[in-house]
C-alpha atoms as a PDB file:
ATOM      1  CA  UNK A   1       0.000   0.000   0.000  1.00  0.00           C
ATOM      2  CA  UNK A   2       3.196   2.434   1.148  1.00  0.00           C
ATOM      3  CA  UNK A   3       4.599   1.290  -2.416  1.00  0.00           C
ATOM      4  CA  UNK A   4       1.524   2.496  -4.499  1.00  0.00           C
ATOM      5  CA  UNK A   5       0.861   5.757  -2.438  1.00  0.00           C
ATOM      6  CA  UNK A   6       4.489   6.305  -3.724  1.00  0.00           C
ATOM      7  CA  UNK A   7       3.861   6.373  -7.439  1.00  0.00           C
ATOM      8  CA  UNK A   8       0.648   7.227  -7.281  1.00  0.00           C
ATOM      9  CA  UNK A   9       0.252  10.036  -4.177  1.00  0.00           C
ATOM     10  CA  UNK A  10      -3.105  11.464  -3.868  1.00  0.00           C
ATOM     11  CA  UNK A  11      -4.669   9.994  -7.142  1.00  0.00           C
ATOM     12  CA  UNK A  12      -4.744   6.746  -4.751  1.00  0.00           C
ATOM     13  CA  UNK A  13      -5.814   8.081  -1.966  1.00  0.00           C
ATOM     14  CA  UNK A  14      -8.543   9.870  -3.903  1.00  0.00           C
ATOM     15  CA  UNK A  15      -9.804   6.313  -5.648  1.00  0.00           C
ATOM     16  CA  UNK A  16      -9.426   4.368  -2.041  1.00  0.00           C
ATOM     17  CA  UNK A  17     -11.523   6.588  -0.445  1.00  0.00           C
ATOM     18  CA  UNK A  18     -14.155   6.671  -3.259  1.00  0.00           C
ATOM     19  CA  UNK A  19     -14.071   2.610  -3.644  1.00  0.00           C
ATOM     20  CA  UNK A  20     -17.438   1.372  -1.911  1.00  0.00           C
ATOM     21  CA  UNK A  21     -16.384  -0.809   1.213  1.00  0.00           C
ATOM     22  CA  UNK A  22     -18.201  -3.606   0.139  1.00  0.00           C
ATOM     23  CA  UNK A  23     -15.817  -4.014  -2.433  1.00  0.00           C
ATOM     24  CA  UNK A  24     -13.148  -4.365  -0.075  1.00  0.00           C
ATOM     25  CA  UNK A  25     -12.747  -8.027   1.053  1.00  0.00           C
ATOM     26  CA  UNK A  26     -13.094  -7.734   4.803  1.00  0.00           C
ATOM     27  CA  UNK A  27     -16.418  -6.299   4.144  1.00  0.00           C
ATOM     28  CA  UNK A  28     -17.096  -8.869   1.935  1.00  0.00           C
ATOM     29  CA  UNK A  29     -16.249 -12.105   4.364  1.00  0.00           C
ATOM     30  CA  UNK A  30     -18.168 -11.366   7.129  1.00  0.00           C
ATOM     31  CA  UNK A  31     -18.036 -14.805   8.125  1.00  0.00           C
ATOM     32  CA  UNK A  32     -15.557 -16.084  10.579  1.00  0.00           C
ATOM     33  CA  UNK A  33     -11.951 -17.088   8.565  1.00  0.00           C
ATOM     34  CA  UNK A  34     -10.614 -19.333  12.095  1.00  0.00           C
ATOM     35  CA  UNK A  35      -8.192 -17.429  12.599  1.00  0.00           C
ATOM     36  CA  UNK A  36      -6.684 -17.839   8.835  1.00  0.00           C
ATOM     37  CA  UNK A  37      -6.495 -16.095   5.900  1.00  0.00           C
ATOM     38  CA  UNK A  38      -4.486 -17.389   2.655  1.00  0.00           C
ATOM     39  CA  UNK A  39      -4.352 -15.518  -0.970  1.00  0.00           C
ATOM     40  CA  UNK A  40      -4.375 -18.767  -2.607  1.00  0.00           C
ATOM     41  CA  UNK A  41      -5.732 -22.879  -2.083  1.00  0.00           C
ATOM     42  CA  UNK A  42      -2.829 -24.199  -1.375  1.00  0.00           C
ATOM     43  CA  UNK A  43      -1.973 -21.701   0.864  1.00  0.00           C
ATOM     44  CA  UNK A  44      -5.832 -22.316   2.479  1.00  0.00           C
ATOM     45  CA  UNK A  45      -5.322 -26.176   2.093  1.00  0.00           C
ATOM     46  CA  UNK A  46      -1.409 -25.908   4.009  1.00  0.00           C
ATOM     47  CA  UNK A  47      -2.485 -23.594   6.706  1.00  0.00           C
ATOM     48  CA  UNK A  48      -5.923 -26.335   7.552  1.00  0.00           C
ATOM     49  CA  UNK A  49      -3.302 -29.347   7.790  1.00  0.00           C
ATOM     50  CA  UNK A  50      -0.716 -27.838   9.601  1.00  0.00           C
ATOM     51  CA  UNK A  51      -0.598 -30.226  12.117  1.00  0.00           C
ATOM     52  CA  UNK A  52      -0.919 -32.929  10.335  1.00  0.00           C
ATOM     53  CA  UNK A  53       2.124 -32.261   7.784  1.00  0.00           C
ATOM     54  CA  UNK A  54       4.332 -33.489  10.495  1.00  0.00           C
ATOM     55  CA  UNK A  55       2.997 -37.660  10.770  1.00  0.00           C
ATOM     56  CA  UNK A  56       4.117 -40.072   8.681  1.00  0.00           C
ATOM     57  CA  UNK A  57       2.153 -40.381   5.006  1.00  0.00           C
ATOM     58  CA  UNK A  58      -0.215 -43.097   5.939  1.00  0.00           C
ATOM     59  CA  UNK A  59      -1.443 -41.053   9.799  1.00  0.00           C
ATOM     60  CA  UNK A  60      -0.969 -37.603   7.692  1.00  0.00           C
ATOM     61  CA  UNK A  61      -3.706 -39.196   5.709  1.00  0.00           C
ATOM     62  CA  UNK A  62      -5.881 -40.471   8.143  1.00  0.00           C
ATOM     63  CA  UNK A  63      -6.283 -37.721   9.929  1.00  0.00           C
ATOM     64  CA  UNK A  64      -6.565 -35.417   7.534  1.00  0.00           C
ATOM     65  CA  UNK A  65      -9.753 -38.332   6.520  1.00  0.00           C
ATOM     66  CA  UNK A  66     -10.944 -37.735   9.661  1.00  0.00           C
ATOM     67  CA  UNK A  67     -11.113 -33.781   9.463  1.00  0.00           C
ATOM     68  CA  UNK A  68     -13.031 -33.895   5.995  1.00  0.00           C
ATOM     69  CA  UNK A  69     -14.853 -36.413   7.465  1.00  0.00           C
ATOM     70  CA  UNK A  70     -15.780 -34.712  10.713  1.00  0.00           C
ATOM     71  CA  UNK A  71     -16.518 -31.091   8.611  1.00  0.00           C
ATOM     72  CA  UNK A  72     -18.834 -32.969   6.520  1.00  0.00           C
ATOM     73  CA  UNK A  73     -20.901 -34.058   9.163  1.00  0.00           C
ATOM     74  CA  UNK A  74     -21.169 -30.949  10.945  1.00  0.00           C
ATOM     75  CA  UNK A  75     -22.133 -29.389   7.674  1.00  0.00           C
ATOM     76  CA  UNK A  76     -24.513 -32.307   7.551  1.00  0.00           C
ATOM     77  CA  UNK A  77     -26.197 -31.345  11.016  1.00  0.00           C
ATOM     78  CA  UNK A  78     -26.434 -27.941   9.952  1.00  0.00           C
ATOM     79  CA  UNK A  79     -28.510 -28.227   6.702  1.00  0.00           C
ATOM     80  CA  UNK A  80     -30.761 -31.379   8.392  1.00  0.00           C
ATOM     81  CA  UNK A  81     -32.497 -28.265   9.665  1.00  0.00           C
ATOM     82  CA  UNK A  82     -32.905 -26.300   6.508  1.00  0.00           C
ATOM     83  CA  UNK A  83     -36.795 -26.212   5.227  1.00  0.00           C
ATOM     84  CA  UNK A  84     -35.853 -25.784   1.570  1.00  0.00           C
ATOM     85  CA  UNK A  85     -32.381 -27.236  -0.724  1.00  0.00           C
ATOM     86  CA  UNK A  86     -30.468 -23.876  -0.860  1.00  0.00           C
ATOM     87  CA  UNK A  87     -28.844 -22.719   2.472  1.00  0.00           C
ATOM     88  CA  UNK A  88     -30.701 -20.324   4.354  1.00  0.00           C
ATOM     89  CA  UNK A  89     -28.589 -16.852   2.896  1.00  0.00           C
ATOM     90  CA  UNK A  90     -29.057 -18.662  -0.638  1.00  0.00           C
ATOM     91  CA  UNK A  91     -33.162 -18.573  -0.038  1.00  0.00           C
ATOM     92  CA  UNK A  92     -33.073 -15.175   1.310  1.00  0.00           C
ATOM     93  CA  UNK A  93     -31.383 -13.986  -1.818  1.00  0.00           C
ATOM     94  CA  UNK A  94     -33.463 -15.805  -3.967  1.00  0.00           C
ATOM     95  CA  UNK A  95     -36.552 -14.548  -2.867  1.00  0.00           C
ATOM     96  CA  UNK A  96     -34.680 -10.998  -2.440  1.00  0.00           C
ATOM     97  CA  UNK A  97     -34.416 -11.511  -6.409  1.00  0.00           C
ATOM     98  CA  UNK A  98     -37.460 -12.916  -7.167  1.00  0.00           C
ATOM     99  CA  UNK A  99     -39.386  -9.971  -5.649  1.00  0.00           C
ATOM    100  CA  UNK A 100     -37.383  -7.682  -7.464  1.00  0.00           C
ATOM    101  CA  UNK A 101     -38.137  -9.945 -10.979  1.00  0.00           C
ATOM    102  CA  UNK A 102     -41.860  -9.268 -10.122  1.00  0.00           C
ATOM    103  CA  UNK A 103     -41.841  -5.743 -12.286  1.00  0.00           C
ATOM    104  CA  UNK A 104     -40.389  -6.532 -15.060  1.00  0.00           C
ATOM    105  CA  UNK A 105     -42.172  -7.561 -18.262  1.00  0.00           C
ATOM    106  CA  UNK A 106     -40.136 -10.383 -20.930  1.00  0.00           C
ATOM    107  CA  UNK A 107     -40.401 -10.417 -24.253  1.00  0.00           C
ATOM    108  CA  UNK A 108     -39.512 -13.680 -26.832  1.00  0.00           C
ATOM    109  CA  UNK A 109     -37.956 -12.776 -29.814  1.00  0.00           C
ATOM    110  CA  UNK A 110     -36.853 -16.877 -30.514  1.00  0.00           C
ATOM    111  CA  UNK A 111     -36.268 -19.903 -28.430  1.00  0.00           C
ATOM    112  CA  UNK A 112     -33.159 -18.472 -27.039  1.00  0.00           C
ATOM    113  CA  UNK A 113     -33.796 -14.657 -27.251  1.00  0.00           C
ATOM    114  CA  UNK A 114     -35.524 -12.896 -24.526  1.00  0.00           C
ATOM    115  CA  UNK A 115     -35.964  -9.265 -23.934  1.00  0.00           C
ATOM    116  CA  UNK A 116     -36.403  -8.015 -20.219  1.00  0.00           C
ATOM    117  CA  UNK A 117     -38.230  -4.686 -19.946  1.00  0.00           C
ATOM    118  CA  UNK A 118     -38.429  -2.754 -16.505  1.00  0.00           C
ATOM    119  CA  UNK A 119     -40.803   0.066 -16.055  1.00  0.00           C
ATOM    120  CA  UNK A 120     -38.972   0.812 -12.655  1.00  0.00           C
ATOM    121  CA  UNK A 121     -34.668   2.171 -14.245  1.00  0.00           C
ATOM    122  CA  UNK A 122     -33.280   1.533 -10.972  1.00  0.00           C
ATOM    123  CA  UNK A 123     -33.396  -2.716 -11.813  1.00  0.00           C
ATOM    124  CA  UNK A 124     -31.640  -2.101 -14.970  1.00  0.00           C
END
């Protein structure tokens, strides 16, 4: 960040404080990270086993078995309680969309043409 306020002095600083902050990422994972944060999968995968790296193949393995295995049913648990398919924030923005879709008109030019038409411009 020093680095680009450098080169690019108060152009950046103008744009940063303009950009909205949900389009930063710690506005946009408001969910817990445990405590870790990687830039990449591997880096996400590595930091999850870290433990583990340090057994031999074959208990590296079965343990790290035993952690998918133990997310999975915990994730299980979880959606045994869900009334629909979709996760809970998946239905709310579904419906969110859905009563949004409610204004607009479609037109069918072909089979695989469509033209949406709002009457309200702030949905297009």
């Amino acid at each position: 960040m020093v680095e680009l306020r450098t080169i690019g002095g108060d152009q950046v600083d103008r744009f940063l404080a303009r950009v909205p902050l949900e389009n930063w990422e710690n506005s946009c994972f408001r969910s817990p990270r445990y405590g870790e944060m990687c830039s990449s999968l591997a880096k996400c995968f590595n930091s999850w086993v870290k433990d583990e790296c340090f057994l031999p193949i074959t208990s590296m393995l079965d343990q790290i078995r035993k952690k998918m295995m133990s997310m999975a049913t915990e994730r299980r648990k979880d959606s045994k309680g869900w009334a629909t398919i979709l996760c809970p924030q998946m239905e709310l923005k579904l419906a969110e969309r859905i009563e949004k879709a409610r204004s607009l008109d479609m037109i069918r030019f072909d089979d695989y043409v469509f033209q949406v038409i709002s009457k309200n411009s702030e949905l297009c």
